[in-house]
Structures are given as structure tokens and as C-alpha cells.
Protein backbone atom coordinates (compact mmCIF):
# COMPACT_ATOMS: atom_id res chain seq x y z
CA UNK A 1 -6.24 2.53 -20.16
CA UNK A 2 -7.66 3.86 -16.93
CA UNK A 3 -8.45 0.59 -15.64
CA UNK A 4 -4.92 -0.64 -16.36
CA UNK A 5 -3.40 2.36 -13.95
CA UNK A 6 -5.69 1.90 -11.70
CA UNK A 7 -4.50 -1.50 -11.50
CA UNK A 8 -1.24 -1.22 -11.33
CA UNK A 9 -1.09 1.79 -8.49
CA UNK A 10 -3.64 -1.06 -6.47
CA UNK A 11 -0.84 -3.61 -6.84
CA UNK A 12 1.78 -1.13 -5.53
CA UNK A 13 0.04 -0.02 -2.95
CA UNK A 14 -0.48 -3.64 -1.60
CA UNK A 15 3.17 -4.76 -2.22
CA UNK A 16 3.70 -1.63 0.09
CA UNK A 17 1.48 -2.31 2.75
CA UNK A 18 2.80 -5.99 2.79
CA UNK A 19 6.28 -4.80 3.44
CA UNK A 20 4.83 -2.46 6.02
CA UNK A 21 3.75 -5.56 7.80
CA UNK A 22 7.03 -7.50 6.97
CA UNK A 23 8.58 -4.92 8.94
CA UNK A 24 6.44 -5.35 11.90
CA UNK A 25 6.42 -8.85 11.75
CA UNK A 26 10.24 -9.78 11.68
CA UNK A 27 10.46 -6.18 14.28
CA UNK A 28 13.42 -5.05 11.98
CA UNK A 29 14.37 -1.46 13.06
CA UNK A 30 15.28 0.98 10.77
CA UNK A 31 17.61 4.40 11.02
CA UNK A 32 17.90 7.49 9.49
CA UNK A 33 20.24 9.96 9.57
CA UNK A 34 20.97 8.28 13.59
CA UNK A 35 16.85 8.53 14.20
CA UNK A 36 15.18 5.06 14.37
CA UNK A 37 12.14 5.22 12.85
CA UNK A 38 9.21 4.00 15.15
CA UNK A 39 6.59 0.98 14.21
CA UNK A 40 3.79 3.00 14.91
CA UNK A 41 5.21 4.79 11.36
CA UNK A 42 4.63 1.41 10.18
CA UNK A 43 1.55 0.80 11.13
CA UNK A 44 0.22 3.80 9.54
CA UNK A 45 2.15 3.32 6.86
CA UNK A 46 0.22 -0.29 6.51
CA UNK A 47 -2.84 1.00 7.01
CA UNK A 48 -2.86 3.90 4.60
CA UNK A 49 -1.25 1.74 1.47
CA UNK A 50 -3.80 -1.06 2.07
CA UNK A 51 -6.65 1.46 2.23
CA UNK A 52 -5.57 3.02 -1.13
CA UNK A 53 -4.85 -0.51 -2.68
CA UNK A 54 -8.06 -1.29 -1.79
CA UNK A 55 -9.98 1.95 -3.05
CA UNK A 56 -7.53 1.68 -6.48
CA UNK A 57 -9.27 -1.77 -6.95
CA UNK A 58 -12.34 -0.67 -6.53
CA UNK A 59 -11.75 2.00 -8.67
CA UNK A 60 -10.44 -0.38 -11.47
CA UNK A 61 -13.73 -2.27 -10.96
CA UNK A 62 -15.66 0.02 -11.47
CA UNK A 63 -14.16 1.33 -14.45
CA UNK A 64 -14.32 -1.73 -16.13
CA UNK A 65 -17.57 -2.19 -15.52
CA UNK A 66 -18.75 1.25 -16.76
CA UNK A 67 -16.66 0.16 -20.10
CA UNK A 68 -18.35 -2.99 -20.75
């Protein structure tokens, strides 16, 4: 059961981070409340998702090893 969430937040994460990068790619600007948010927010925002997706994965791995 763990392995399965584990799983499933690493595939979020990475659909995240791979609109993150969409974003940056096609440069489309977003606004809130009349504040355009900057790319650098998108960058991070890339960064952080793919490092969790990543360590999620792992995590999964792991598990399923420990299980077997």
C-alpha cells in the first residue's frame, strides 16, 4: 500500500515539474490578481517537484524491495 502512494505522489510530482518546464518553454506568462508571476517561480517550482518525484521513486523502490 505504501509503495502504491509513494508511486502515485512520484507521478504527480513529475507531471508537475513537466508543466513547470512547459511553461518555460512556450514563455507563457501568467497573472494573478494583476501580478505576473515571474519564471524564476518556475524554475523553482521545476526543480523542487522533480526533486521530490525523484526522492518519491526512490522511496517506492525501496519499499518494494524491503517487501519482497
Amino acid at each position: 500500500m505504501q509503495k502504491t502512494a509513494l508511486t502515485v505522489s512520484a507521478v504527480i510530482f513529475l507531471i508537475v515539474s513537466m508543466f513547470h518546464i512547459l511553461r518555460l518553454l512556450m514563455k507563457v506568462e501568467i497573472v494573478v490578481g494583476g501580478v505576473e508571476i515571474p519564471f524564476i517561480a518556475s524554475w523553482a517550482g521545476a526543480f523542487f517537484s522533480l526533486a521530490l518525484a525523484c526522492w518519491m521513486w526512490v522511496a517506492a523502490e525501496k519499499q518494494a524491495g524491503s517487501s519482497g
